[in-house]
Protein backbone atom coordinates (compact mmCIF):
# COMPACT_ATOMS: atom_id res chain seq x y z
CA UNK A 1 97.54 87.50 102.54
CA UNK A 2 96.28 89.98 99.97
CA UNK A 3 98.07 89.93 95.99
CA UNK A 4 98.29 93.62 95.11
CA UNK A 5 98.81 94.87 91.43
CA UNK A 6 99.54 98.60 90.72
CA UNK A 7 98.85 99.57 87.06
CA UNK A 8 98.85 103.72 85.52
CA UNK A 9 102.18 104.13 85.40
CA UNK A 10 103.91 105.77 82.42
CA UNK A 11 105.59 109.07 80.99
CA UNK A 12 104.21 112.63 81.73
CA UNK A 13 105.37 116.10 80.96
CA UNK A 14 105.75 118.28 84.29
CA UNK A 15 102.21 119.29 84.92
CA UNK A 16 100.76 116.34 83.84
CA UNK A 17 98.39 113.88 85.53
CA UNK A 18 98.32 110.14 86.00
CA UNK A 19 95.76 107.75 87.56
CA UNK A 20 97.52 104.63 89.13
CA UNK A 21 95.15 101.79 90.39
CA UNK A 22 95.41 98.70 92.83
CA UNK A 23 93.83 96.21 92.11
CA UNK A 24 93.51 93.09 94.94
CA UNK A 25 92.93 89.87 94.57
CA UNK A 26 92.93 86.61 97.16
CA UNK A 27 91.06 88.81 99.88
CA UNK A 28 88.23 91.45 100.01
CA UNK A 29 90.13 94.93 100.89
CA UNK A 30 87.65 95.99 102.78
CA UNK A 31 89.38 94.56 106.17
CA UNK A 32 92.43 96.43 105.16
CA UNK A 33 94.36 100.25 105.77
CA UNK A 34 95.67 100.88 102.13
CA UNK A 35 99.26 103.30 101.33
CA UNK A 36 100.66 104.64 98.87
CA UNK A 37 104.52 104.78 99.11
CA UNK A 38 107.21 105.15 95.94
CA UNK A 39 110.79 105.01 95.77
CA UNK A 40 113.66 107.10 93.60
CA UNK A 41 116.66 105.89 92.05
CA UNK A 42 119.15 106.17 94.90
CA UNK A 43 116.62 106.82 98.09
CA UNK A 44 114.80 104.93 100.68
CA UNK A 45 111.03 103.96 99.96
CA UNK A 46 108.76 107.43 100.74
CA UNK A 47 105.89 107.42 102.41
CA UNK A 48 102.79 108.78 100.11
CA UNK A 49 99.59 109.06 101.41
CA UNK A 50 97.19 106.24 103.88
CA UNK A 51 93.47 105.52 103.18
CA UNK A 52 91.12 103.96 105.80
CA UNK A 53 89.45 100.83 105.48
CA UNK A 54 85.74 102.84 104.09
CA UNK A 55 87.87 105.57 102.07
CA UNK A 56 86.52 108.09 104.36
CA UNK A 57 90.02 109.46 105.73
CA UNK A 58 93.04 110.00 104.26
CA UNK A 59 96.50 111.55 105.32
CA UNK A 60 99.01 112.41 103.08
CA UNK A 61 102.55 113.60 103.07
CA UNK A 62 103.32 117.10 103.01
CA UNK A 63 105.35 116.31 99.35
CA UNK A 64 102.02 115.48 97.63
CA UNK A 65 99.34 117.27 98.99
CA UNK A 66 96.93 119.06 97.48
CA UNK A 67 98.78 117.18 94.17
CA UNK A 68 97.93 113.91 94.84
CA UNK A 69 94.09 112.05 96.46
CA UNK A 70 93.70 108.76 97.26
CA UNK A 71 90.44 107.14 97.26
CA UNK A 72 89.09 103.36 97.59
CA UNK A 73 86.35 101.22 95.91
CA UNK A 74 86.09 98.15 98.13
CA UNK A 75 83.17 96.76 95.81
CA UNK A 76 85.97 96.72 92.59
CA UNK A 77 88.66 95.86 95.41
CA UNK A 78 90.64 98.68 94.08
CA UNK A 79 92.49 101.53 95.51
CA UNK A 80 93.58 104.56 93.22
CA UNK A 81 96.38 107.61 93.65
CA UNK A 82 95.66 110.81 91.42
CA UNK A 83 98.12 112.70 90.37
CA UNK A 84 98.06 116.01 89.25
CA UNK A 85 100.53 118.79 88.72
CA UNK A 86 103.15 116.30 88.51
CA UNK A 87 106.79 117.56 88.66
CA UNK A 88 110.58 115.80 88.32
CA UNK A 89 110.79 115.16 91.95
CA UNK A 90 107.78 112.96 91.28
CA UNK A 91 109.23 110.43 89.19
CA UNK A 92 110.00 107.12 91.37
CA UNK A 93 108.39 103.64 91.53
CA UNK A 94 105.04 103.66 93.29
CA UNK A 95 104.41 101.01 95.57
CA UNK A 96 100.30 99.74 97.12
CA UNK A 97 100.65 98.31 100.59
CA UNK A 98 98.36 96.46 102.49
CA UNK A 99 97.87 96.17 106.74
CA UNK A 100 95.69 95.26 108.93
CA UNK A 101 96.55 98.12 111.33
CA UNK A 102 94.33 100.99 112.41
CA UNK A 103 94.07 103.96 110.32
CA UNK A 104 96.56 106.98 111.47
CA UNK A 105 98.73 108.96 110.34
CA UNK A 106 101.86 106.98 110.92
CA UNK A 107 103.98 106.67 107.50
CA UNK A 108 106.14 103.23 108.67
CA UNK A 109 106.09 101.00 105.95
CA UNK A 110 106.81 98.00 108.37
CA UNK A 111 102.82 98.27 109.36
CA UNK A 112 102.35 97.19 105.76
CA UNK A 113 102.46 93.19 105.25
CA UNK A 114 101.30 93.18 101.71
CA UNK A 115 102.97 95.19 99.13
CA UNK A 116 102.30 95.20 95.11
CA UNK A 117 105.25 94.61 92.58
CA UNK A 118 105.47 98.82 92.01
CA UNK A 119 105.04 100.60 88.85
CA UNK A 120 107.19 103.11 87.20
CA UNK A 121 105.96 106.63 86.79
CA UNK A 122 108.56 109.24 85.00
CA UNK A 123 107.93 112.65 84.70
CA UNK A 124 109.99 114.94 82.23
CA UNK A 125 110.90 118.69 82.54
């Protein structure tokens, strides 16, 4: 089992950006596929965006990209989501995952065993 901390979160104006990291302790994330997923007041957990165990591929959902790029440093044991051109629709508690599965483009949270605690990001209009 992998402890996963998300940290970055905060208040933006609409157009803003935000770094959020995820940071792992207990085990090296290098053996590990790494998501992104967040949740809004009100809706089921969303699926985000994937990252492969080197940070060479990554697979987003339609919401976010172009907006949003995930990227790994397996040496720090961190995983990051930028955020750019944030908008309302944004705002939601982002959730790191952790699984031992392949890479691919599924977006099932169940293939996720380890999950951080979530931190709040709200962006204003």
């Amino acid at each position: 089992q992998v402890q996963l901390a998300e940290s970055g979160g905060g208040l933006v104006q609409a157009g803003g950006s935000l770094r959020l990291s995820c940071a792992a302790s207990g085990r090296t994330l290098r053996g590990y596929t790494m998501g992104w997923f967040r949740q809004a007041p009100g809706k089921e957990r969303e699926f985000v965006g994937v990252v492969s165990r080197s940070g060479g591929s990554t697979y987003y959902a339609d919401s976010v990209k172009g907006r949003f790029t995930i990227s790994r440093d397996n040496a720090k044991n961190t995983m990051y989501l930028q955020m750019t051109s944030l908008k309302p629709e944004d705002t939601a508690v982002y959730y790191c995952a952790a699984g031992v599965h392949d890479y691919g483009t599924s977006r099932r949270a169940s293939e996720y065993a380890d999950w951080g605690q979530g931190t709040q990001v709200t962006v204003s209009s």
